[in-house]
PDB file of N, CA and C in Angstrom:
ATOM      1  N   UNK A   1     -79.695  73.710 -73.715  1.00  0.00           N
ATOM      2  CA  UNK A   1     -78.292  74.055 -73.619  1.00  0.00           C
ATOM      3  C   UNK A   1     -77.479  72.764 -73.766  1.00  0.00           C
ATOM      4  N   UNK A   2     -76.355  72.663 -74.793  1.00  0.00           N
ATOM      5  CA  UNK A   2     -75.573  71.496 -74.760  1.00  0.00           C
ATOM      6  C   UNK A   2     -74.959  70.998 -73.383  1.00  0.00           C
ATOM      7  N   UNK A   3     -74.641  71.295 -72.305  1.00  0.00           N
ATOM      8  CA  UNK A   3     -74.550  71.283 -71.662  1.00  0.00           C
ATOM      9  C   UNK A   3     -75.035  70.898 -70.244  1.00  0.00           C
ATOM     10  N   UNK A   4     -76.525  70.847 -70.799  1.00  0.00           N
ATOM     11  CA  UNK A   4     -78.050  70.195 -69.706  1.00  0.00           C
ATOM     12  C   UNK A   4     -78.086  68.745 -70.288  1.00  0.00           C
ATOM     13  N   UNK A   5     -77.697  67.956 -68.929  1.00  0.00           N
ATOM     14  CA  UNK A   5     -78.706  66.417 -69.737  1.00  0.00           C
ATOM     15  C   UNK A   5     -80.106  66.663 -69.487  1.00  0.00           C
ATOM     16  N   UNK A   6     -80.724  66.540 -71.224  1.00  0.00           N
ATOM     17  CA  UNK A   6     -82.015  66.345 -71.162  1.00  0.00           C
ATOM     18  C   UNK A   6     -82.955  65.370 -69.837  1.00  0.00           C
ATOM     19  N   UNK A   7     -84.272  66.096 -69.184  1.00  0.00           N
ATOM     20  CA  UNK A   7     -85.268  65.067 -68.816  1.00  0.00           C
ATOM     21  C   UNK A   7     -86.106  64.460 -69.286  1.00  0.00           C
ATOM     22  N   UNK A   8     -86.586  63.322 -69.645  1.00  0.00           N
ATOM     23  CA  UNK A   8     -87.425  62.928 -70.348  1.00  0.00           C
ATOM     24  C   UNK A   8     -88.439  62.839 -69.856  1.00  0.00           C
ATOM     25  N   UNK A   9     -88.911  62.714 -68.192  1.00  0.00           N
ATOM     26  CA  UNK A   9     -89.845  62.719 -67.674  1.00  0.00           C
ATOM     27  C   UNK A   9     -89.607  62.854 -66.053  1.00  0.00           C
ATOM     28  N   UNK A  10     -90.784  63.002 -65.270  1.00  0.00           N
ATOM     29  CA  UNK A  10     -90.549  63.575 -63.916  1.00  0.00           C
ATOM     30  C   UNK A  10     -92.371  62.760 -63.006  1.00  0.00           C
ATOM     31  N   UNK A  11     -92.196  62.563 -62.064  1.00  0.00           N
ATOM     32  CA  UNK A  11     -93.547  62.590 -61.287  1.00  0.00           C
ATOM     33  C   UNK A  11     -92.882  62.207 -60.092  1.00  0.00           C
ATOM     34  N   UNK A  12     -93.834  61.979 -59.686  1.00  0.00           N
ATOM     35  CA  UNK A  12     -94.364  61.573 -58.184  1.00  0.00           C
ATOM     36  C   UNK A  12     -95.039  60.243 -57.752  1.00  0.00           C
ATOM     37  N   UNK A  13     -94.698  59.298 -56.693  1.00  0.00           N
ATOM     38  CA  UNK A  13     -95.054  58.684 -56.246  1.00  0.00           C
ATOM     39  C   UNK A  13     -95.792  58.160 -55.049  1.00  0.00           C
ATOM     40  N   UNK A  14     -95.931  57.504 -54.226  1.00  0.00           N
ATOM     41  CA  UNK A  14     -96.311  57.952 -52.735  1.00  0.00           C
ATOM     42  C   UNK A  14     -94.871  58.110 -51.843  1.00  0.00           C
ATOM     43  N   UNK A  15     -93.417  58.068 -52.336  1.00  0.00           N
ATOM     44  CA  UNK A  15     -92.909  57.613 -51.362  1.00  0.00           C
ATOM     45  C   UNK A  15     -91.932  58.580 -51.914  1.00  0.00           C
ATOM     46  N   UNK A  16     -91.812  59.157 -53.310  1.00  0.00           N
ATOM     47  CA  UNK A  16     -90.616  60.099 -53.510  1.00  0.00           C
ATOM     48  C   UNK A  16     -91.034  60.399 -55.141  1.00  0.00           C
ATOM     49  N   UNK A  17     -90.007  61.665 -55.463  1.00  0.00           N
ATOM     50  CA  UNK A  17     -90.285  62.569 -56.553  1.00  0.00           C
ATOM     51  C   UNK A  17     -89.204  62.003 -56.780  1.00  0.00           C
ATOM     52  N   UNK A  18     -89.416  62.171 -58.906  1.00  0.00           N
ATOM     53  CA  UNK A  18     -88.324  60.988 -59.354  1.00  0.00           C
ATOM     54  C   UNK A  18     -87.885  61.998 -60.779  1.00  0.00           C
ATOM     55  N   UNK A  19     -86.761  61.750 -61.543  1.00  0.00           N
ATOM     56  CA  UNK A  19     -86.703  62.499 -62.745  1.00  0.00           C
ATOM     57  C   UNK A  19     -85.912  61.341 -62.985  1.00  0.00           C
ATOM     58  N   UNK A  20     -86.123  61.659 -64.910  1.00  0.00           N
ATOM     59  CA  UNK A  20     -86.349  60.049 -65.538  1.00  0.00           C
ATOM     60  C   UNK A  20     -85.186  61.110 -66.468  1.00  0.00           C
ATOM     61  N   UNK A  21     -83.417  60.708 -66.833  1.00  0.00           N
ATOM     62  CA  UNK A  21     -82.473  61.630 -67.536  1.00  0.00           C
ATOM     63  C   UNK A  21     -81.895  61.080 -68.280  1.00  0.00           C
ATOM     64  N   UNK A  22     -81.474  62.037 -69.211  1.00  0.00           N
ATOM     65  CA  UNK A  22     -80.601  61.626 -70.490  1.00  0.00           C
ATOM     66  C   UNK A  22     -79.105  60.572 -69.921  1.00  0.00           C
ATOM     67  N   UNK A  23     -78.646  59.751 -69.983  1.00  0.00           N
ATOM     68  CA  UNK A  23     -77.531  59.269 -70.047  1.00  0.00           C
ATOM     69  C   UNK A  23     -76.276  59.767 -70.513  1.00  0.00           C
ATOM     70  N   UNK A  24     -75.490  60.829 -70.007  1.00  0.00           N
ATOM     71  CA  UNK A  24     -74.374  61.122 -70.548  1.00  0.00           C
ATOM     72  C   UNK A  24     -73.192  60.683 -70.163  1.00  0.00           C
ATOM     73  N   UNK A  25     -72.501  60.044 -71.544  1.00  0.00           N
ATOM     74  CA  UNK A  25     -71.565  59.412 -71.005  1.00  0.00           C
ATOM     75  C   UNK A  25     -70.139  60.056 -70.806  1.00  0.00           C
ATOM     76  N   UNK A  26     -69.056  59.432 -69.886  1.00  0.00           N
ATOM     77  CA  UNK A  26     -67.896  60.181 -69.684  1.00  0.00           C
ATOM     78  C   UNK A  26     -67.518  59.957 -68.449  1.00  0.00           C
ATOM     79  N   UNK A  27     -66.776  60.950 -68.121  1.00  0.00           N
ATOM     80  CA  UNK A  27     -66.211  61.224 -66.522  1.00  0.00           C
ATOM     81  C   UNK A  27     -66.468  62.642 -65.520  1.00  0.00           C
ATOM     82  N   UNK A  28     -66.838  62.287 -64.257  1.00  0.00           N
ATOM     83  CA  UNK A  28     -67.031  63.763 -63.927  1.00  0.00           C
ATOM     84  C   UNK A  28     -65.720  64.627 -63.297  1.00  0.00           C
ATOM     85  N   UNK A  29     -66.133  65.783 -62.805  1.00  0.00           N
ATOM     86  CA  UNK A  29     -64.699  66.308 -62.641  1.00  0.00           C
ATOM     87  C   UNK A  29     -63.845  65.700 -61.554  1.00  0.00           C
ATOM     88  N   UNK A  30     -64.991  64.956 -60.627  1.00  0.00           N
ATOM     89  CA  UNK A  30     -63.922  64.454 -59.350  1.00  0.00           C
ATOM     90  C   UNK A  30     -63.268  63.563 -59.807  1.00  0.00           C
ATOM     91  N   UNK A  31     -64.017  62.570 -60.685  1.00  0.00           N
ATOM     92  CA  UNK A  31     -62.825  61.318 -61.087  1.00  0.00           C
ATOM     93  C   UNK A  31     -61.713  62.010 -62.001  1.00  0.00           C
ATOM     94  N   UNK A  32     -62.208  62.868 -62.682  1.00  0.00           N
ATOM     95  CA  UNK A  32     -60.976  63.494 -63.650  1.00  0.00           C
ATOM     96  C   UNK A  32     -59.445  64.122 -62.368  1.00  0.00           C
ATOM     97  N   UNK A  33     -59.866  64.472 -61.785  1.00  0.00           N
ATOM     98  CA  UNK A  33     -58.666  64.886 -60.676  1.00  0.00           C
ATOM     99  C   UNK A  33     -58.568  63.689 -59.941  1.00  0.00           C
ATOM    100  N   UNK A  34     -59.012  62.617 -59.835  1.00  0.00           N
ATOM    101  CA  UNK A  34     -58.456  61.676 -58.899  1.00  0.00           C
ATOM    102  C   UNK A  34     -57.665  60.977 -59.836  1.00  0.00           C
ATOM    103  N   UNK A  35     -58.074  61.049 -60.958  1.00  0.00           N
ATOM    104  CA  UNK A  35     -57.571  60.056 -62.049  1.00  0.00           C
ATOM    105  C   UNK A  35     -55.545  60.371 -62.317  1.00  0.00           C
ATOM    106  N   UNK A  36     -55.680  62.288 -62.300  1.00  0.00           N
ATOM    107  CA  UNK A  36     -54.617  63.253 -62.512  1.00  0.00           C
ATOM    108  C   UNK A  36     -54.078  63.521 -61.007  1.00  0.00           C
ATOM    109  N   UNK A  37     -53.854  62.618 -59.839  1.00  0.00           N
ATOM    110  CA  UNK A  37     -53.704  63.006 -58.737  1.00  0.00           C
ATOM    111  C   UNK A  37     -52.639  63.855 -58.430  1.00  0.00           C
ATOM    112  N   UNK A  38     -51.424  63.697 -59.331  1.00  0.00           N
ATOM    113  CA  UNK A  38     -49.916  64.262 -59.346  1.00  0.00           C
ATOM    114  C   UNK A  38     -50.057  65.882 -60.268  1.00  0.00           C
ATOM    115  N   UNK A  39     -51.122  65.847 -60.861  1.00  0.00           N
ATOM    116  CA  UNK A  39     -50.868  66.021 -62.311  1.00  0.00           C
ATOM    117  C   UNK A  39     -52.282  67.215 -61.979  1.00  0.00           C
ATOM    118  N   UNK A  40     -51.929  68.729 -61.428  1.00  0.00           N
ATOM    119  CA  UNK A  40     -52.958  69.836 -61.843  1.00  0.00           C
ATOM    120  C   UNK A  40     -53.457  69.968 -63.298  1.00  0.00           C
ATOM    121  N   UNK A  41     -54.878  70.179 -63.065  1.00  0.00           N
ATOM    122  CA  UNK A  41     -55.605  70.719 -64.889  1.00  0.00           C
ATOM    123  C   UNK A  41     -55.106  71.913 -64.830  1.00  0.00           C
ATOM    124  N   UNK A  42     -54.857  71.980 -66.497  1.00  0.00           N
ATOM    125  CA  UNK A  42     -54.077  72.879 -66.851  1.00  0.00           C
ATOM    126  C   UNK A  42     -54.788  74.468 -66.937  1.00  0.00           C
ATOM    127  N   UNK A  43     -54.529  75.693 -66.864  1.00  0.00           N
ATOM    128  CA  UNK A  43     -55.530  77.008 -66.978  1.00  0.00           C
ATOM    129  C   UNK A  43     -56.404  76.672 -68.124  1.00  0.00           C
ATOM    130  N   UNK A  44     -56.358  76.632 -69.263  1.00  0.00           N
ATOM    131  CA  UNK A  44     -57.881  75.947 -70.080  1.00  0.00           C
ATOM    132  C   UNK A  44     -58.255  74.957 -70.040  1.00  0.00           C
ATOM    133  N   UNK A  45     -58.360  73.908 -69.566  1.00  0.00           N
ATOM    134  CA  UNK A  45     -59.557  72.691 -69.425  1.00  0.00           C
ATOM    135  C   UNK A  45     -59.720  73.820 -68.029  1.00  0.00           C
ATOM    136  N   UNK A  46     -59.547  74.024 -66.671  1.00  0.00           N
ATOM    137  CA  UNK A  46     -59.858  74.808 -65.886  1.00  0.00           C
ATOM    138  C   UNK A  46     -61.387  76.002 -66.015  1.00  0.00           C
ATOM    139  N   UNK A  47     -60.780  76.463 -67.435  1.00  0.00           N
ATOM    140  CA  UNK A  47     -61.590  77.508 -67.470  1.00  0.00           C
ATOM    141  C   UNK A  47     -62.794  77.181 -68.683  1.00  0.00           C
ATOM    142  N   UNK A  48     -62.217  75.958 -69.137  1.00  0.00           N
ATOM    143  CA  UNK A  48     -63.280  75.378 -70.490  1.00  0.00           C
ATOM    144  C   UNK A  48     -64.401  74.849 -69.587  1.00  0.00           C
ATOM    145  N   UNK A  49     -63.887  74.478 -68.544  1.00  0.00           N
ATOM    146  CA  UNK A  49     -64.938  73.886 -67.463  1.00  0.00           C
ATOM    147  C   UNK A  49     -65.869  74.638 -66.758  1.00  0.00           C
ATOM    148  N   UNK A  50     -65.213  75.885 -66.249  1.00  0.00           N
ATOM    149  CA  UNK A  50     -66.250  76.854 -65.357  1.00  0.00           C
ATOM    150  C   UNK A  50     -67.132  77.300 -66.350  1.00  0.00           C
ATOM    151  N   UNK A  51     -66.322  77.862 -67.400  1.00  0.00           N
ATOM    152  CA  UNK A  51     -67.037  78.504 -68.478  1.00  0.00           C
ATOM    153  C   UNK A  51     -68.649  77.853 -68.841  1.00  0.00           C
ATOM    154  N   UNK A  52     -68.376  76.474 -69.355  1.00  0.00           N
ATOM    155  CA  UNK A  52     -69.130  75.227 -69.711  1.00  0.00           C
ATOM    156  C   UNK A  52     -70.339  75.470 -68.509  1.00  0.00           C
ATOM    157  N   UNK A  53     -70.078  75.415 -67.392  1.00  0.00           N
ATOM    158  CA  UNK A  53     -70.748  75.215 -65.929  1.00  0.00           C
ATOM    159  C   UNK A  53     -71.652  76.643 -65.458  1.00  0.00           C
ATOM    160  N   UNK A  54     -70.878  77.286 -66.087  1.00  0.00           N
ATOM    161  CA  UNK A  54     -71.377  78.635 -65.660  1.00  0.00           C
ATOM    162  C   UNK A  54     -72.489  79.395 -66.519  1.00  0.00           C
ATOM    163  N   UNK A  55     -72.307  78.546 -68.551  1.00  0.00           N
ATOM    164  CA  UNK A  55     -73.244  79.016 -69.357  1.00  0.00           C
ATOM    165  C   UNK A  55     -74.706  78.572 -68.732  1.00  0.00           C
ATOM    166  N   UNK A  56     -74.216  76.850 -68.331  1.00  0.00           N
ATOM    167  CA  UNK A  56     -75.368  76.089 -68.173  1.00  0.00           C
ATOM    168  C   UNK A  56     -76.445  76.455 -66.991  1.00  0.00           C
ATOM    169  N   UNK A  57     -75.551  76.867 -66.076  1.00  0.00           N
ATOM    170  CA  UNK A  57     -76.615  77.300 -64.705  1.00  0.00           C
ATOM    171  C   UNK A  57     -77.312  78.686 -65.579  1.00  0.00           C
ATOM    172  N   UNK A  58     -76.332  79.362 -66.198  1.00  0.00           N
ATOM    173  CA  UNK A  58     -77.199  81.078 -66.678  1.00  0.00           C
ATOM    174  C   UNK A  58     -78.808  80.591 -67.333  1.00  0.00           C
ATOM    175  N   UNK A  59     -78.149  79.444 -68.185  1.00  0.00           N
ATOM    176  CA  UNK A  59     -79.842  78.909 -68.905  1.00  0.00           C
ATOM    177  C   UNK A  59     -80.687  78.465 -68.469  1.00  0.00           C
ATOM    178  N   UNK A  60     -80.354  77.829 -67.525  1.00  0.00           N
ATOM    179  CA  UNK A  60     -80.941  77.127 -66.339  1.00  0.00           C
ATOM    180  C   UNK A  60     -81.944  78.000 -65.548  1.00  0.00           C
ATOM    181  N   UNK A  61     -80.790  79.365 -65.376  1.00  0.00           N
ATOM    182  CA  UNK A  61     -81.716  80.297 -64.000  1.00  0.00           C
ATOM    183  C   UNK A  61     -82.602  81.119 -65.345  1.00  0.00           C
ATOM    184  N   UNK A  62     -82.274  81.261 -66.357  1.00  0.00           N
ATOM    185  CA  UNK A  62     -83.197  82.226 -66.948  1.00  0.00           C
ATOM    186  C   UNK A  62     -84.507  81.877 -67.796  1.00  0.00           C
ATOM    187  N   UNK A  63     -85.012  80.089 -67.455  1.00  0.00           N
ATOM    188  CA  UNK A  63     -86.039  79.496 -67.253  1.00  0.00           C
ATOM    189  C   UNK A  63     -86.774  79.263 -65.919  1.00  0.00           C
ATOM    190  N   UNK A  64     -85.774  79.950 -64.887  1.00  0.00           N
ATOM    191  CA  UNK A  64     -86.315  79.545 -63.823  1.00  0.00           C
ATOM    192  C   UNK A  64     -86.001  78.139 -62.686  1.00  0.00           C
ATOM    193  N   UNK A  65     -85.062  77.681 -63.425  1.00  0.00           N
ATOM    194  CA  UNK A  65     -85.052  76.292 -62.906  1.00  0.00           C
ATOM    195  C   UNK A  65     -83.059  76.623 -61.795  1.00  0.00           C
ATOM    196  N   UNK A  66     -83.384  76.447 -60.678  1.00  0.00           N
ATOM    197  CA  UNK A  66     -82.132  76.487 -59.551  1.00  0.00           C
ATOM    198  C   UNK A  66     -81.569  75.092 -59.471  1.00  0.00           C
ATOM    199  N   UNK A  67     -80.324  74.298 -59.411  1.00  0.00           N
ATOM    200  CA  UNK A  67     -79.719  73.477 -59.166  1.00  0.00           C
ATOM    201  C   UNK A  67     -79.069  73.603 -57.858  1.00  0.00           C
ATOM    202  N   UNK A  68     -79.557  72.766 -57.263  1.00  0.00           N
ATOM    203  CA  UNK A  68     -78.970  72.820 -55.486  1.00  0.00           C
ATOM    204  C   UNK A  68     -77.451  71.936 -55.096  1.00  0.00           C
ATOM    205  N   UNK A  69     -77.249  71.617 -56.061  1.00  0.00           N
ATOM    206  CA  UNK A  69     -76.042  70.736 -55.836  1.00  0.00           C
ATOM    207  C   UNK A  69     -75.114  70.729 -56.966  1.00  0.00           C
ATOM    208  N   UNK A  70     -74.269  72.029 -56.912  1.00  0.00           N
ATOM    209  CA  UNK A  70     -73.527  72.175 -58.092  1.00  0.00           C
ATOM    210  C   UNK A  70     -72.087  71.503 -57.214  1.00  0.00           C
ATOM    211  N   UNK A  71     -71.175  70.566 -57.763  1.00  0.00           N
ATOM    212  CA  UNK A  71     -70.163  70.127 -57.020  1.00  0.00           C
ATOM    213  C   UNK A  71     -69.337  69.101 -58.188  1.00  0.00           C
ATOM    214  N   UNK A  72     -67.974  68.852 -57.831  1.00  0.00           N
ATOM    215  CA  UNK A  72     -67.222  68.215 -58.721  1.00  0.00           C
ATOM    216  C   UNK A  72     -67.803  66.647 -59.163  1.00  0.00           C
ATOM    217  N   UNK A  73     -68.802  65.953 -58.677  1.00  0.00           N
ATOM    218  CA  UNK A  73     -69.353  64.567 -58.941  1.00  0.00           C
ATOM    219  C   UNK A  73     -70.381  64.625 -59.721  1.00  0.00           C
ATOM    220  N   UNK A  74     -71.015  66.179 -59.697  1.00  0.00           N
ATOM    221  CA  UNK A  74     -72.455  66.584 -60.522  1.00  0.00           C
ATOM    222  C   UNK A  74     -72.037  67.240 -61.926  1.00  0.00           C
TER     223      UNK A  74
END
């Protein structure tokens, strides 16, 4: 999904489980509203966003894979 940063790899160590990820660059949504502090997103970037967020978890859950920390920094 355009929308998933790729993993390139994943294991285990003795001390913690690690995932090895695509680099995407940009801003996330919290800095985007801290950035616009005066200044509400407008109804479409709003909804270009859930939309965007909402395809990605559907692809996500219909491989099976749950994201536990969906939030404006992720």
């Amino acid at each position: 999904h355009p929308s998933i940063a790729r993993v390139f790899h994943y294991g285990r160590t003795e001390f913690l489980d690690y995932l090895v990820m695509e680099f995407v660059p940009g801003h996330n949504l919290h800095d985007v509203r801290l950035a616009r502090r005066e200044q509400r997103l407008d109804v479409d970037e709003v909804l270009r966003v859930a939309l965007d967020v909402l395809s990605a978890l559907e692809a996500a859950h219909l491989v099976g894979v749950i994201h536990n920390d969906i939030k404006p920094r992720n």
